[in-house]
Protein backbone atom coordinates (compact mmCIF):
# COMPACT_ATOMS: atom_id res chain seq x y z
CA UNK A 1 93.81 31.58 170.74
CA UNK A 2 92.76 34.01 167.94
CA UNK A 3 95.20 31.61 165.59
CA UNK A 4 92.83 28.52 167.03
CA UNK A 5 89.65 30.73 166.61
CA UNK A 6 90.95 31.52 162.99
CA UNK A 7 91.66 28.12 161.69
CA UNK A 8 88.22 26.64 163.06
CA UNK A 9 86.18 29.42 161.67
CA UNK A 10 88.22 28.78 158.30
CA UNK A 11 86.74 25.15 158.05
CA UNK A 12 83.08 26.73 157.37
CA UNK A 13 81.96 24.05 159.61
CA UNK A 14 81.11 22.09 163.14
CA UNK A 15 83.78 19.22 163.69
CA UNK A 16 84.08 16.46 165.99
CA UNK A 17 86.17 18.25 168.41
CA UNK A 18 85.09 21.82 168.30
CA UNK A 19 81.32 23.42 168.01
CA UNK A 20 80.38 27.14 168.07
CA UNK A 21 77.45 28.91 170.01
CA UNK A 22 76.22 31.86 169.85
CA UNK A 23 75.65 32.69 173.15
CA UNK A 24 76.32 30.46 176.22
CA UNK A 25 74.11 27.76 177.74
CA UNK A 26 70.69 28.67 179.09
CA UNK A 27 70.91 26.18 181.34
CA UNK A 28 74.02 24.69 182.93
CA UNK A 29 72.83 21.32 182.25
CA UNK A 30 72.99 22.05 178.69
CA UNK A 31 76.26 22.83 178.83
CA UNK A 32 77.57 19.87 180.97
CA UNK A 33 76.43 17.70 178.24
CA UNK A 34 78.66 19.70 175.44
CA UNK A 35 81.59 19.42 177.79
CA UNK A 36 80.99 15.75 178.14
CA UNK A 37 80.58 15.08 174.44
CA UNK A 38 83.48 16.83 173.47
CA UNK A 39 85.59 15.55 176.46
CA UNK A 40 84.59 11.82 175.07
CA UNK A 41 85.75 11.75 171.12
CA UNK A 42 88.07 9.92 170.01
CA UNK A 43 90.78 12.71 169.09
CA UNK A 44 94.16 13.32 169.89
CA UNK A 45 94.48 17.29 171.07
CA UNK A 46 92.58 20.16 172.66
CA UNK A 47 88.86 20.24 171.87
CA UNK A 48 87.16 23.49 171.68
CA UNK A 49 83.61 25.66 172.15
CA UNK A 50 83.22 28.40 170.90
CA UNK A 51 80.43 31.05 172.20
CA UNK A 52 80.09 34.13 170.26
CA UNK A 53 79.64 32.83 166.91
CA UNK A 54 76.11 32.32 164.81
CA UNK A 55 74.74 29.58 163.29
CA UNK A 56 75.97 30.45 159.95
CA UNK A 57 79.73 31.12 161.69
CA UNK A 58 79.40 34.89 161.98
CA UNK A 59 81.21 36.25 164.87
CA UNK A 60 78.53 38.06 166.06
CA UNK A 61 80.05 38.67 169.79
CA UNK A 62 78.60 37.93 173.06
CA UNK A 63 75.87 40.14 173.89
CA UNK A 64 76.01 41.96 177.47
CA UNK A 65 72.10 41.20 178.09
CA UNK A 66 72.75 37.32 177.67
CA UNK A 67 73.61 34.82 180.39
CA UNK A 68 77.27 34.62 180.97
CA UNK A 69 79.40 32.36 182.90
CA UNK A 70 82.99 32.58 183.96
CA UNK A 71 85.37 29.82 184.59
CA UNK A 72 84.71 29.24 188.25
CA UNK A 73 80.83 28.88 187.34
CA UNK A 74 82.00 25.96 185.52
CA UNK A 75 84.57 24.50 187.37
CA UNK A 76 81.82 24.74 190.26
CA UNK A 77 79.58 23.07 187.87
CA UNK A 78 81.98 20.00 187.17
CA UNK A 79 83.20 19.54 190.63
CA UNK A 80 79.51 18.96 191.53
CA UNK A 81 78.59 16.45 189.34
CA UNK A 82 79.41 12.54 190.37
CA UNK A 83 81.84 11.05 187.76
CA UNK A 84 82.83 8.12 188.06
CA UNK A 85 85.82 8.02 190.10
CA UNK A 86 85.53 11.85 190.25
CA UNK A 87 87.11 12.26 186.85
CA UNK A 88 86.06 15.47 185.76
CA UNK A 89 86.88 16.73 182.24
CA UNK A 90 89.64 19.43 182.73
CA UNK A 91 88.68 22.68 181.15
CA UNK A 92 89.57 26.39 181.06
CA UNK A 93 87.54 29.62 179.71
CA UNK A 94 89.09 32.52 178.09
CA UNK A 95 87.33 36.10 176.79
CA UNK A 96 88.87 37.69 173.88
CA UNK A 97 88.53 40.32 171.18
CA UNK A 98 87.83 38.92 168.29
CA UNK A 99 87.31 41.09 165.03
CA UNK A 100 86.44 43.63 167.69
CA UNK A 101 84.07 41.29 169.37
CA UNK A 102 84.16 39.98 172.70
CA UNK A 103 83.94 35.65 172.12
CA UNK A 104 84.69 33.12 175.03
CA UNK A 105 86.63 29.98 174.53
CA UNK A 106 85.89 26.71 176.67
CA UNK A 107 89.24 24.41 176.07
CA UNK A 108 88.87 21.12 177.05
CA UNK A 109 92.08 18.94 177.81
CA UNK A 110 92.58 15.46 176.42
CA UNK A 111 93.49 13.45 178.81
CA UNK A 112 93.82 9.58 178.62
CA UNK A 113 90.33 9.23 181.28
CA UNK A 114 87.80 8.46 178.49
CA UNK A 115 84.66 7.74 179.12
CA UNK A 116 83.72 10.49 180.75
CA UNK A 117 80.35 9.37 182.31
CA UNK A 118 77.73 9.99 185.73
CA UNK A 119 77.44 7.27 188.57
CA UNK A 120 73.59 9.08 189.02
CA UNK A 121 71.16 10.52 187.31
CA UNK A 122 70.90 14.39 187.09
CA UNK A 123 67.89 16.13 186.03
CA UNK A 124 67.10 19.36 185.30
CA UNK A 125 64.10 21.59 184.12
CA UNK A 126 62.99 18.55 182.11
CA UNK A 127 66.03 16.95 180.79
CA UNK A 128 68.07 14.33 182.09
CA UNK A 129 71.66 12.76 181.87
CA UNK A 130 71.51 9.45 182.63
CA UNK A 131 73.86 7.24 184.90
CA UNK A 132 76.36 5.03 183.77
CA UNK A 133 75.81 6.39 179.88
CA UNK A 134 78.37 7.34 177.79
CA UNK A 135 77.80 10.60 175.40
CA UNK A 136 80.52 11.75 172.46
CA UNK A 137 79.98 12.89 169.34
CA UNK A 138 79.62 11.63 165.13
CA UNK A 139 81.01 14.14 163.07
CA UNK A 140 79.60 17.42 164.30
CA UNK A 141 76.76 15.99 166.13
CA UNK A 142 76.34 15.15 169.87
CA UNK A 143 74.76 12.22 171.67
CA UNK A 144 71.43 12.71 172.06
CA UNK A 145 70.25 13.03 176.18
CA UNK A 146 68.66 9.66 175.48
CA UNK A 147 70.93 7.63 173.78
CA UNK A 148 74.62 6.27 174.15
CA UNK A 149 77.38 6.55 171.99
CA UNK A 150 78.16 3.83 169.90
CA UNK A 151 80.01 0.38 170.80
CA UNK A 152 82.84 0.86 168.45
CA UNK A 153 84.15 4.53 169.96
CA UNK A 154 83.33 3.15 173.85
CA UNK A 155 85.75 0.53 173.19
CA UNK A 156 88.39 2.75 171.89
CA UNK A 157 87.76 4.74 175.02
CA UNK A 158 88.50 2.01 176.94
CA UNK A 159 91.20 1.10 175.47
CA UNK A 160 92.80 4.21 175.75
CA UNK A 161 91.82 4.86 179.47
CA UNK A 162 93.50 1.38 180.41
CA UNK A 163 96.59 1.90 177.74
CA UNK A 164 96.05 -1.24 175.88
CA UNK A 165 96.55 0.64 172.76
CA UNK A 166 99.50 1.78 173.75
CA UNK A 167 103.39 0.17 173.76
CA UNK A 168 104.92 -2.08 176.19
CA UNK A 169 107.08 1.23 176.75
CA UNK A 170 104.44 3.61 177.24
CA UNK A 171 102.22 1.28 179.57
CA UNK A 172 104.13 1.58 182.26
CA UNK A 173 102.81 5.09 183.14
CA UNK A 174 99.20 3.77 183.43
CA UNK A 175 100.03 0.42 185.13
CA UNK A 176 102.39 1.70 187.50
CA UNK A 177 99.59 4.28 189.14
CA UNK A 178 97.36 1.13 189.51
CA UNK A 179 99.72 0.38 192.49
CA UNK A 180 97.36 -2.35 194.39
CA UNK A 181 97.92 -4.61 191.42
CA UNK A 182 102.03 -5.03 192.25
CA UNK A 183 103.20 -7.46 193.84
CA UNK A 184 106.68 -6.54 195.87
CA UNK A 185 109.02 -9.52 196.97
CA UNK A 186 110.22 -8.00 199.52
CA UNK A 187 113.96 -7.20 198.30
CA UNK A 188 114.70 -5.83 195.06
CA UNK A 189 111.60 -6.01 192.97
CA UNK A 190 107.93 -6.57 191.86
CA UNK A 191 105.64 -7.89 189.22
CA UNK A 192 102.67 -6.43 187.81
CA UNK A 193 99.59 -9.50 188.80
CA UNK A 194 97.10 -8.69 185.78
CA UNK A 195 100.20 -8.58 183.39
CA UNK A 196 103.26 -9.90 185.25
CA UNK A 197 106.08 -9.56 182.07
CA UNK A 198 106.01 -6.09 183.32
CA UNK A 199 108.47 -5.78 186.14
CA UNK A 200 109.95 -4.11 187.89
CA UNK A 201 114.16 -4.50 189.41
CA UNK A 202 115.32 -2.10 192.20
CA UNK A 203 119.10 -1.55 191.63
CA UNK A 204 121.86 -0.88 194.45
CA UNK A 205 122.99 2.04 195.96
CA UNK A 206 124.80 4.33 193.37
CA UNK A 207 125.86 7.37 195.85
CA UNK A 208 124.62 9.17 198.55
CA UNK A 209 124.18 12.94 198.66
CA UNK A 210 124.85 15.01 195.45
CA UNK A 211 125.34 18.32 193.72
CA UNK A 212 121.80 19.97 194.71
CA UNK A 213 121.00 22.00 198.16
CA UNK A 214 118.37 19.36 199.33
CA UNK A 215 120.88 15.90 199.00
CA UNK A 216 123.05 17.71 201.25
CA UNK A 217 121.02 20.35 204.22
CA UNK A 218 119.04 18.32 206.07
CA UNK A 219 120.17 15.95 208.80
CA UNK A 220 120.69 13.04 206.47
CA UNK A 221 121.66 12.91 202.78
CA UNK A 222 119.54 10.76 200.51
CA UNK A 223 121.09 7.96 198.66
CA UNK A 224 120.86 7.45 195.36
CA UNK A 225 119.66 4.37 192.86
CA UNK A 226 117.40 3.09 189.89
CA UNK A 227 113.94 1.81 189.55
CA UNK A 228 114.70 -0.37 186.44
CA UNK A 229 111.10 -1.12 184.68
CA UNK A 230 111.10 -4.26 182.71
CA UNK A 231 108.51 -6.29 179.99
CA UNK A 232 109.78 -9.25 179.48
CA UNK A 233 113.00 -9.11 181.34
CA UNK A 234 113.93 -6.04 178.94
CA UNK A 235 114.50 -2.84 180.56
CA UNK A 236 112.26 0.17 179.48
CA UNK A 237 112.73 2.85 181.61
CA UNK A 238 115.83 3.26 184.30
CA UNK A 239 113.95 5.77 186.58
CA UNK A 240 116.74 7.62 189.42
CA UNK A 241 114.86 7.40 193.21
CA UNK A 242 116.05 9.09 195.96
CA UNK A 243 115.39 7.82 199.00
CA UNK A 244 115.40 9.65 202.84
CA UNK A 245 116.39 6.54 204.85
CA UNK A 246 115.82 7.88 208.26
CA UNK A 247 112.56 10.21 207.00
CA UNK A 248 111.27 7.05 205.24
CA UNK A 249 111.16 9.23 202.18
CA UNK A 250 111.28 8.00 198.92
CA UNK A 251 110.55 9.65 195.44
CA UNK A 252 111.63 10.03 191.93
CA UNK A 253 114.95 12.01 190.69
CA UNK A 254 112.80 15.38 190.10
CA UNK A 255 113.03 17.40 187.26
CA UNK A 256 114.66 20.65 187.03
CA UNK A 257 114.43 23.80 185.29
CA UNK A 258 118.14 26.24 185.92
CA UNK A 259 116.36 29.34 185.66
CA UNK A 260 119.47 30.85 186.78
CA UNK A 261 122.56 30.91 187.83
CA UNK A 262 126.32 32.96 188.38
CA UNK A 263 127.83 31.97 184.87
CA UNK A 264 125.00 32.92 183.13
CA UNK A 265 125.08 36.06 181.09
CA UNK A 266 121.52 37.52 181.68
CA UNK A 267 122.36 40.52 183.37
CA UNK A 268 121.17 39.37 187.18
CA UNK A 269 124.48 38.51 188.16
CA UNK A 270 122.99 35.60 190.38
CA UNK A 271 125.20 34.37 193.41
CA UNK A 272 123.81 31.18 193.59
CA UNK A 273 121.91 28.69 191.46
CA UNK A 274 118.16 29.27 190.95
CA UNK A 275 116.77 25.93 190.28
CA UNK A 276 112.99 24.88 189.39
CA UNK A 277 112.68 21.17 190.72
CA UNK A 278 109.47 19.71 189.81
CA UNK A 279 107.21 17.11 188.40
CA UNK A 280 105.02 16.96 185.31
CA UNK A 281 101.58 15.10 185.52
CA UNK A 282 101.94 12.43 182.75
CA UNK A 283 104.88 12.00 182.99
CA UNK A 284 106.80 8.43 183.95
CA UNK A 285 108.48 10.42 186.87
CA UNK A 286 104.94 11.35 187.89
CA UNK A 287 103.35 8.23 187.85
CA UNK A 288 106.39 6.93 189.45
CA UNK A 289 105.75 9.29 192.42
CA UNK A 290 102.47 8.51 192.41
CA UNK A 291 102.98 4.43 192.95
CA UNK A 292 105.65 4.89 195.62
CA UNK A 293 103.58 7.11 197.43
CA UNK A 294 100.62 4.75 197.09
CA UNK A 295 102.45 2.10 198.26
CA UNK A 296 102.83 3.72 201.47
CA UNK A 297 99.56 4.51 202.39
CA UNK A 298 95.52 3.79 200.94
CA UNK A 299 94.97 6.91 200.77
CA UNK A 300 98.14 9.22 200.10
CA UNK A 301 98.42 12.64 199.87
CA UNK A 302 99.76 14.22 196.14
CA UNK A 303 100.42 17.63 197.52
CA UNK A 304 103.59 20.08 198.16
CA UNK A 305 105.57 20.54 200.01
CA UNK A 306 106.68 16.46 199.92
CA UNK A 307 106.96 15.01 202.85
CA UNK A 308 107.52 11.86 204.86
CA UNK A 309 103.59 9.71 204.89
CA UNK A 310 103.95 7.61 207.54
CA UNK A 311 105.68 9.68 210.40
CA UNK A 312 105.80 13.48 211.36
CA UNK A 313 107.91 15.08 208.97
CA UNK A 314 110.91 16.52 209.17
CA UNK A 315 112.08 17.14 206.15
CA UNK A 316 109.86 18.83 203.69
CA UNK A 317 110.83 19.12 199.76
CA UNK A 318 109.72 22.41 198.01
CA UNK A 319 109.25 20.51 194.82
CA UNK A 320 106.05 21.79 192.39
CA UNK A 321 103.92 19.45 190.69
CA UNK A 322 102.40 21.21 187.33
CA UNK A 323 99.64 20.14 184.80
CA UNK A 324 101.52 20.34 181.57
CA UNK A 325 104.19 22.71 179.45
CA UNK A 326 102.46 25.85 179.67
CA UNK A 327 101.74 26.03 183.85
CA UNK A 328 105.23 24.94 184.02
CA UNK A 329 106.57 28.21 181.80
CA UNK A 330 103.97 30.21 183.73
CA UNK A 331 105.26 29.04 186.74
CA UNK A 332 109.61 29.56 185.64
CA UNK A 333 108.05 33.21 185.03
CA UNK A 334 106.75 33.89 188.65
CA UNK A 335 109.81 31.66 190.01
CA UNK A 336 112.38 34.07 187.46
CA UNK A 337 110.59 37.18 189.48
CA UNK A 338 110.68 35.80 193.29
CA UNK A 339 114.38 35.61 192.82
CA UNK A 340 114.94 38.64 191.50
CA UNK A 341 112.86 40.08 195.20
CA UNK A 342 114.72 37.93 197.14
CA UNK A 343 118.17 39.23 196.23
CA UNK A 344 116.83 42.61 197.01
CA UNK A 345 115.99 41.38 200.55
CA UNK A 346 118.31 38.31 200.99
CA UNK A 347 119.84 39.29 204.72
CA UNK A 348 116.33 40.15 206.20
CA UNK A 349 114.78 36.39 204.36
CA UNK A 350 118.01 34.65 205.98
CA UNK A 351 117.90 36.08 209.07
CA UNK A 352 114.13 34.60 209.80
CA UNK A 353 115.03 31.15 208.15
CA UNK A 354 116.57 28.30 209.71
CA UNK A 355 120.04 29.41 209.40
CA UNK A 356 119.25 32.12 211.61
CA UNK A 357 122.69 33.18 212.46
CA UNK A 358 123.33 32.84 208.47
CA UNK A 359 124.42 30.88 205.54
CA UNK A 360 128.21 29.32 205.43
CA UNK A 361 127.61 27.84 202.27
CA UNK A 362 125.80 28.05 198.77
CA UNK A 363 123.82 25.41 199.29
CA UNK A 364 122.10 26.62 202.40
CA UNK A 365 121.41 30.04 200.80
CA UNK A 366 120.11 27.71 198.07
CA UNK A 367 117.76 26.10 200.84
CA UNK A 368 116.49 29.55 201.92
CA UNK A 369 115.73 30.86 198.48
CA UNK A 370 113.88 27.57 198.09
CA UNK A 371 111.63 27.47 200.91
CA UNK A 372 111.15 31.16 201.02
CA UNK A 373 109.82 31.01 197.39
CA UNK A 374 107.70 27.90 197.84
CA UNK A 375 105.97 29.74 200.74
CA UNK A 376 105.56 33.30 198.78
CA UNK A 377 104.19 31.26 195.71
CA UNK A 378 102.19 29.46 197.39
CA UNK A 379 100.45 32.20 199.01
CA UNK A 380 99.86 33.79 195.40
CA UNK A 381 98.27 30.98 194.20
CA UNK A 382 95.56 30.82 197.10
């Protein structure tokens, strides 16, 4: 952050993606508008405010008399407010020293959701934010409260939120999530109605089971095969499913992170493997998930553990489902340090797991770690 803070400072300047203040929002309001501004420009990256830092780009610090908000206050604030669709702009605060001063960073994610914009009015002290308007920025300069943005940038927005300016290739991840608009034949395949050259071909059965603890504990073993996604009768994407027969299961090939495991050299001496099996939001695999689970259900849940929709589960998957690279490094971190506790009290964890009379095999102790450590993060994260 202070390289960020640096380099922004360095351009003498407001930009189209980040703006300074020297103290934080009077009013909420206020600030709702910056967020929505900056979560609207066309830009591809991280956009950035700034509080702490004068007019004429002094840090000057944030005084302890002045209002100050922390990050719940604004993630209250957004999750409030009626987007449309309830697509809120994804944000996260940070304090820091900075030349000795304390300064607060708002980041605001880019994310392909553009245009950010309210289904109602909101008022406040005087001011409004009108329904159904889109505000960004030109240059350094917001969207006035009474005014739009202009044509040109709304259309790029557009653009971008439905992935028409993408490739054939990289489409698939936003078409595949609008899963009411596939048409399945009832065999081996589908076609997408508002563009039907993309397609998808569901290939046979490759193998059932495999080399990971959750293809072979439960009562049945997944098999195995390959959601082939097509434009124009040319394949894409191969994408492996796994698919829970009997549970009436079926999901993406996760991915995985080996954390650890008994050939590595990293001083643990591990007994079994340590695996990370998750999925990444915006990722093909994701949006993948996202569609099959859709297709099950109107209204499907995207939570974890992942289970069976459309009868009571039996089997439940202790699979993680993380926001980008750096909650998925956070996360390896905390996973990396529940092992290292669970070794230290591995006969006690077994004894009040499933396998209560204990583990014959690697791969059950591999099932234990991985439920046990599901259930302690899971708890830490409340």
């Amino acid at each position: 952050m202070h390289e960020i803070v640096s380099n922004l400072i360095s351009k003498k300047c407001e930009g189209l993606w980040w703006d300074f203040k020297q103290k934080f929002h009077n009013d909420l309001y206020d600030l709702l508008h910056d967020i929505i501004c900056l979560s609207n420009v066309i830009h591809e990256g991280e956009r950035y405010l700034i509080f702490g830092i004068s007019d004429e780009l002094d840090v000057i610090g944030l005084k302890s008399e002045d209002k100050t908000y922390t990050q719940a206050d604004i993630l209250d604030l957004l999750r409030k407010q009626p987007f449309a669709e309830n697509n809120a702009p994804n944000v996260s605060l940070k304090f820091i020293k900075y030349q000795n001063k304390d300064i607060a960073i708002l980041k605001i994610e880019n994310e392909r959701l553009k245009p950010y914009f309210l289904t109602r009015d909101i008022k406040s002290r005087g001011k409004l934010l009108r329904a159904g308007t889109v505000y960004s920025r030109v240059k350094d300069t917001n969207t006035p409260k009474d005014s739009c943005a202009n044509p040109r940038d709304i259309k790029v927005m557009w653009r971008e939120r439905f992935g028409l300016d993408l490739s054939a290739s990289k489409r698939f991840s936003f078409i595949l999530e609008d899963t009411e608009n596939w048409n399945y034949n009832g065999i081996n395949g589908a076609f997408y109605t508002l563009d039907p050259d993309f397609t998808i071909e569901i290939g046979d059965t490759e193998c059932e089971g495999g080399q990971y603890w959750w293809q072979n504990c439960f009562f049945e073993k997944p098999i195995k095969y390959n959601y082939m996604l097509k434009f124009k009768n040319t394949i894409m994407h191969e994408v492996p499913v796994v698919h829970f027969q009997n549970e009436n299961l079926c999901i993406p090939f996760p991915d995985i992170k080996f954390v650890t495991h008994p050939e590595k050299l990293d001083g643990l001496n591990a007994s079994f493997y340590c695996d990370l099996f998750y999925f990444q939001k915006g990722t093909l695999q994701y949006s993948l998930l996202l569609h099959l689970r859709k297709i099950e259900t109107d209204t499907p849940p995207f939570s974890t553990p992942i289970t069976s929709q459309i009868k009571s589960p039996i089997i439940e998957l202790p699979f993680y489902i993380v926001n980008g690279e750096q909650e998925l490094k956070d996360l390896e971190i905390s996973f990396l340090n529940i092992y290292k506790e669970f070794v230290q009290k591995q006969d006690e964890i077994v004894k009040g797991s499933v396998y209560q009379g204990g583990v014959d095999d690697r791969w059950q102790l591999e099932r234990v770690f991985a439920e046990w450590a599901f259930e302690m993060l899971s708890k830490s994260r409340l």
